[in-house]
Protein backbone atom coordinates (compact mmCIF):
# COMPACT_ATOMS: atom_id res chain seq x y z
CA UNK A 1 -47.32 -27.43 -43.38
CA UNK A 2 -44.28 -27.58 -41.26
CA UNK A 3 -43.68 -31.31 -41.20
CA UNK A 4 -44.43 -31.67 -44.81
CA UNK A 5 -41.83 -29.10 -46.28
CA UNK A 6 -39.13 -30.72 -43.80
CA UNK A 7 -38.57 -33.80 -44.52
CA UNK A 8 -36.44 -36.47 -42.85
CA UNK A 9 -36.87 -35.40 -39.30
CA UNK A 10 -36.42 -37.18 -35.89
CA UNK A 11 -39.15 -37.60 -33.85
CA UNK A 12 -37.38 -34.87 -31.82
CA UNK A 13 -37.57 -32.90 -34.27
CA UNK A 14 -40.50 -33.04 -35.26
CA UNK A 15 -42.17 -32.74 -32.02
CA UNK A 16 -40.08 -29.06 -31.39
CA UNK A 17 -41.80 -28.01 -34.49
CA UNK A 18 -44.79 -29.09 -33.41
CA UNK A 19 -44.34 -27.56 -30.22
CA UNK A 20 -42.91 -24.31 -31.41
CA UNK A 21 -39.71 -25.55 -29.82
CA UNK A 22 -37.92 -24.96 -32.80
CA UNK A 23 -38.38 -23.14 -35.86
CA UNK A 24 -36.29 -22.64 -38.90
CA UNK A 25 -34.15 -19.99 -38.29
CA UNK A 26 -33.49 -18.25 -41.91
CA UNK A 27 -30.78 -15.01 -40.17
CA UNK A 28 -31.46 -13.54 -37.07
CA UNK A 29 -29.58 -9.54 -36.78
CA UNK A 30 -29.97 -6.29 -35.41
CA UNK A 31 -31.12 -3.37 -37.28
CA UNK A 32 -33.14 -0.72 -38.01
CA UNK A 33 -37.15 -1.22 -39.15
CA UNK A 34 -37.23 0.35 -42.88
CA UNK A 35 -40.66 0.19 -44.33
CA UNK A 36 -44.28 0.70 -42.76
CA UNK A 37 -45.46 2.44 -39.43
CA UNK A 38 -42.27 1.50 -37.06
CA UNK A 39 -39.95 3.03 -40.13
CA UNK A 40 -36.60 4.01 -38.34
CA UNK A 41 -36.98 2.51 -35.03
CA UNK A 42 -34.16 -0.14 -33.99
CA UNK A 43 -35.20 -4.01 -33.39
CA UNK A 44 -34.07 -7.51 -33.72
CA UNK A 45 -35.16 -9.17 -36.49
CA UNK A 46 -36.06 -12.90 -37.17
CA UNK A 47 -36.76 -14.06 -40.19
CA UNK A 48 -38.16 -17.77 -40.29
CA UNK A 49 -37.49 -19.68 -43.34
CA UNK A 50 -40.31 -21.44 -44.80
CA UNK A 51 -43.33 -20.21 -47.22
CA UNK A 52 -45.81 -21.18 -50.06
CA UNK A 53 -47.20 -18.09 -50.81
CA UNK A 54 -45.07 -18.11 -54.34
CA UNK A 55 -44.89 -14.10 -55.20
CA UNK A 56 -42.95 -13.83 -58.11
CA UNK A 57 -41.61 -10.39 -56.90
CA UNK A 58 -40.40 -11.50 -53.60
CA UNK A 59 -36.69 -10.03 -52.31
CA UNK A 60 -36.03 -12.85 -50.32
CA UNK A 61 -37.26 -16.04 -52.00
CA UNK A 62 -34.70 -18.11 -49.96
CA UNK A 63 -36.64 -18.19 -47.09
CA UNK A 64 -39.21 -20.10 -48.85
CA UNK A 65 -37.76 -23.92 -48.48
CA UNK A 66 -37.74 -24.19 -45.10
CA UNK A 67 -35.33 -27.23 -44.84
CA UNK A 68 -32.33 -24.96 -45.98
CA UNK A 69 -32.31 -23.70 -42.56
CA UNK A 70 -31.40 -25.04 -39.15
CA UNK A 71 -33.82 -26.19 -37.10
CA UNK A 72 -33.08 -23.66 -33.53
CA UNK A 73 -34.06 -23.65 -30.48
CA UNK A 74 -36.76 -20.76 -29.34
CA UNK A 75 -34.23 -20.27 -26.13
CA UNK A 76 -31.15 -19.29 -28.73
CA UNK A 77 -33.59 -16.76 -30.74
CA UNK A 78 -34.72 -15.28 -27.68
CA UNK A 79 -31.05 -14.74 -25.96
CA UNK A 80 -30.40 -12.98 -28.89
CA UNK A 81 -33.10 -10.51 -29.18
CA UNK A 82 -32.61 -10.29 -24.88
CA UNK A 83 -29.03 -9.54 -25.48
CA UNK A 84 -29.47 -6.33 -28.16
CA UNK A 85 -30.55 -2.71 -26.46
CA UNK A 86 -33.60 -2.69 -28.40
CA UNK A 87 -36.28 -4.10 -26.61
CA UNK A 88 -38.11 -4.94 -29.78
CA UNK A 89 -37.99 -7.68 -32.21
CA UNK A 90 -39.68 -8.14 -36.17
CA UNK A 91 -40.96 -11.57 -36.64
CA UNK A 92 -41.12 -11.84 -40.21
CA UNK A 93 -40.26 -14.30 -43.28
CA UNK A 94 -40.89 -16.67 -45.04
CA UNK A 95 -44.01 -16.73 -43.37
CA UNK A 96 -43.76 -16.89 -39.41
CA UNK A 97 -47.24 -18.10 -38.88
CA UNK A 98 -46.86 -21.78 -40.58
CA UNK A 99 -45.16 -22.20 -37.03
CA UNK A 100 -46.89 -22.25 -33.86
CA UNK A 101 -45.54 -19.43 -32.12
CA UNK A 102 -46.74 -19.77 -29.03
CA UNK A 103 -43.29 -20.18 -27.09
CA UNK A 104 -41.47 -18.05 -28.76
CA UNK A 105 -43.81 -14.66 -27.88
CA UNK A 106 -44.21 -15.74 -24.14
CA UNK A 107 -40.58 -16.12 -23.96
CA UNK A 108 -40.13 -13.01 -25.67
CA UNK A 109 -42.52 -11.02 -23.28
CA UNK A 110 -40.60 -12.31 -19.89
CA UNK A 111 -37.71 -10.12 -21.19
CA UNK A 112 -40.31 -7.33 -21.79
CA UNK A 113 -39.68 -7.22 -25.53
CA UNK A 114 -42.34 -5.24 -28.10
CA UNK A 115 -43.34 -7.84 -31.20
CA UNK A 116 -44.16 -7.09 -34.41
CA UNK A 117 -45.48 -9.74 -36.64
CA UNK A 118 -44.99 -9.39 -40.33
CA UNK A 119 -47.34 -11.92 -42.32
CA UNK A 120 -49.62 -12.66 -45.13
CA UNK A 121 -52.34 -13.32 -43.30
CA UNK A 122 -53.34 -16.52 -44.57
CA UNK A 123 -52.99 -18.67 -41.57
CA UNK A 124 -54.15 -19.07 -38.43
CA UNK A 125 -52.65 -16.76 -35.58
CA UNK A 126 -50.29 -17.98 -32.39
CA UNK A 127 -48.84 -15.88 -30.52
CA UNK A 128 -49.04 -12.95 -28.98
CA UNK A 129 -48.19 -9.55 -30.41
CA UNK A 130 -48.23 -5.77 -29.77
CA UNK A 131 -48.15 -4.89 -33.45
CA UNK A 132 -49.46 -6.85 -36.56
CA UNK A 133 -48.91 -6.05 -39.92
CA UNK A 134 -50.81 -7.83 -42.69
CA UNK A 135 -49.01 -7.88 -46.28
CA UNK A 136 -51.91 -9.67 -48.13
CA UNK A 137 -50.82 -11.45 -51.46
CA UNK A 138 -53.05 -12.64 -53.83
CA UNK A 139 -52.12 -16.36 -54.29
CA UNK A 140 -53.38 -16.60 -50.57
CA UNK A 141 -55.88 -14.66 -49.53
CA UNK A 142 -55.63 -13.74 -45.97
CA UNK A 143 -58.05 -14.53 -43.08
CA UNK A 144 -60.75 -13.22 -41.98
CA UNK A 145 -59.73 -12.91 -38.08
CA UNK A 146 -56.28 -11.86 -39.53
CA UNK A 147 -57.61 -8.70 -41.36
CA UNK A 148 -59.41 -7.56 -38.06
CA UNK A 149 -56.49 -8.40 -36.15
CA UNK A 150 -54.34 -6.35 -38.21
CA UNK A 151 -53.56 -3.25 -36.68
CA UNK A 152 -51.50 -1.91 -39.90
CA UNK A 153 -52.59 -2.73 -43.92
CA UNK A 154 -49.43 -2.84 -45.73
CA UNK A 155 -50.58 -3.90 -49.78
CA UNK A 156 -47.12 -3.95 -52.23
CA UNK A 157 -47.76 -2.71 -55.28
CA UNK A 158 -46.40 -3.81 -58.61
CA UNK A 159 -48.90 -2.32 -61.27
CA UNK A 160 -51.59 -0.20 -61.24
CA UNK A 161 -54.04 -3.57 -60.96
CA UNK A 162 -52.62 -3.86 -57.56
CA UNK A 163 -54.81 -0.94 -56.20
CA UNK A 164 -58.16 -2.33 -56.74
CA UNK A 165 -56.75 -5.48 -54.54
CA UNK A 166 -55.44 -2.91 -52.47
CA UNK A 167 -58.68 -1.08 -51.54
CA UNK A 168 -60.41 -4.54 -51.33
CA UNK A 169 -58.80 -5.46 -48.28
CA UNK A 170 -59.41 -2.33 -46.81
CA UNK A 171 -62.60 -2.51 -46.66
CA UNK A 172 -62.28 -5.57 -44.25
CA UNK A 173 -59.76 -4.32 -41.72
CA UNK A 174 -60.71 -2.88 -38.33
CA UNK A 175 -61.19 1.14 -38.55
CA UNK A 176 -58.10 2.18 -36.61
CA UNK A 177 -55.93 -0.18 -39.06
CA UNK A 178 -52.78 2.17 -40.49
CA UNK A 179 -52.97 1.45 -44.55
CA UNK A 180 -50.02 1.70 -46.35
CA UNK A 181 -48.98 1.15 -50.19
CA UNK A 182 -45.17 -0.55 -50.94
CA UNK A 183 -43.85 0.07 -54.50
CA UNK A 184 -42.81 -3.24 -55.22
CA UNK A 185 -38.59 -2.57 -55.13
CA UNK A 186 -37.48 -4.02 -58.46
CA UNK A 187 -40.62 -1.24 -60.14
CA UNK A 188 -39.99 1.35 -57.64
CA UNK A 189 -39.56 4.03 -59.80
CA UNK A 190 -42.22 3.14 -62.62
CA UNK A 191 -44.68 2.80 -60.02
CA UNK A 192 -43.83 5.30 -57.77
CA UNK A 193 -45.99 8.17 -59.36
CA UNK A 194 -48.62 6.60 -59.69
CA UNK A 195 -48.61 5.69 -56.01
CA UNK A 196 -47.94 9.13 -55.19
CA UNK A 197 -51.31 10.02 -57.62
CA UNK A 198 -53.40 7.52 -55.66
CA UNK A 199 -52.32 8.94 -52.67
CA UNK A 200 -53.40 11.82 -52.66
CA UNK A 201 -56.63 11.30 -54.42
CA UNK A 202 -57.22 8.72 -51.40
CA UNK A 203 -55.75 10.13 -48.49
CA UNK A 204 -56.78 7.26 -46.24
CA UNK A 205 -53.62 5.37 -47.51
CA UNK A 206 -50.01 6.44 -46.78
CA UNK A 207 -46.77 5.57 -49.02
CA UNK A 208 -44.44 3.11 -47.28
CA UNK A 209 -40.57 3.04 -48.84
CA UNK A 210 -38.07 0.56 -48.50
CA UNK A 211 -35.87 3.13 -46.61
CA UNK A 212 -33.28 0.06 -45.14
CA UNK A 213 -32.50 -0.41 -48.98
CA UNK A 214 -32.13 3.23 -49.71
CA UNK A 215 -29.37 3.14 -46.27
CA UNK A 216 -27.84 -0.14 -47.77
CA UNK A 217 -28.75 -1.73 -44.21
CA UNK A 218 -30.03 -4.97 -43.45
């Protein structure tokens, strides 16, 4: 996928995506996580540009052409997230695993830094991570190995439809999976209620909030 949405490379170039050498690097900063089971714990976060997963809801739909961001090296990323006093870092996008990832995690882990992955789930997984959190989306279903992987279930939720889709891919994740329903932000308060009603008729799930958005942090 990688090669194909980039076009015009060097040979270079194209071999460090290959590789996992380089990756599109959409903004790389230092904050504070906001939504899901790591809510209000500092991290790095990298966001790699680059996805086909088309949501028409999505906050950050910039990240989807890859070639509108630089091509970095995996060495730059991971000074960064070495310098910050967080040892912890968000790998998120876009979607992160259309790269191979490889390098970048074992890089990570010889500075002893915690990764969470953010994906879809739809392709296959490099990498290694202490935390995964699958966001399935309907245009691409996720995979198999990813919804066992997954160690927390985080669904968005636009309209009420969204819960049957919701409790569909819980019935595939591992039993110690975390599962937790996102109003989608632009219908947070239309759908909040009846979030809160599903809730607690279903007490498996838990209500994740945007909380960085609330703060007006990155």
């Amino acid at each position: 996928m990688t090669e194909r949405k980039i076009i015009n490379l060097s040979a270079d170039a194209r071999n460090g995506l290959r590789t996992g050498n380089l990756l599109p690097l959409m903004e790389r900063f230092y904050s504070v996580q906001g939504e899901g089971f790591h809510t209000g714990k500092p991290a790095s976060f990298i966001r790699i540009g680059g996805c086909d997963v088309g949501c028409h809801w999505c906050d950050v739909k910039e990240a989807w052409d890859a070639s509108l961001h630089p091509l970095t090296p995996v060495n730059e990323i991971v000074d960064f997230v070495a310098s910050q006093p967080a040892k912890a870092v968000v790998i998120t996008g876009g979607e992160p695993l259309s790269y191979n990832l490889d390098i970048l995690c074992a890089s990570l882990k010889k500075h002893h830094v915690s990764i969470f992955l953010e994906t879809c789930g739809a392709y296959p997984i490099s990498g290694q991570y202490d935390w995964i959190c699958l966001s399935p989306k309907r245009n691409l279903k996720p995979r198999r190995d990813l919804l066992l992987a997954a160690d927390e279930l985080k669904v968005i939720i636009h309209d009420t439809g969204d819960f049957a889709w919701a409790s569909e891919n819980a019935a595939l994740v591992k039993d110690k999976c975390r599962l937790f329903l996102q109003p989608e932000w632009s219908r947070y308060h239309k759908i909040l209620p009846s979030i809160v009603s599903y809730v607690k008729k279903h007490p498996e799930w838990m209500i994740s909030l945007q909380a960085h958005k609330f703060m007006k942090i990155p």
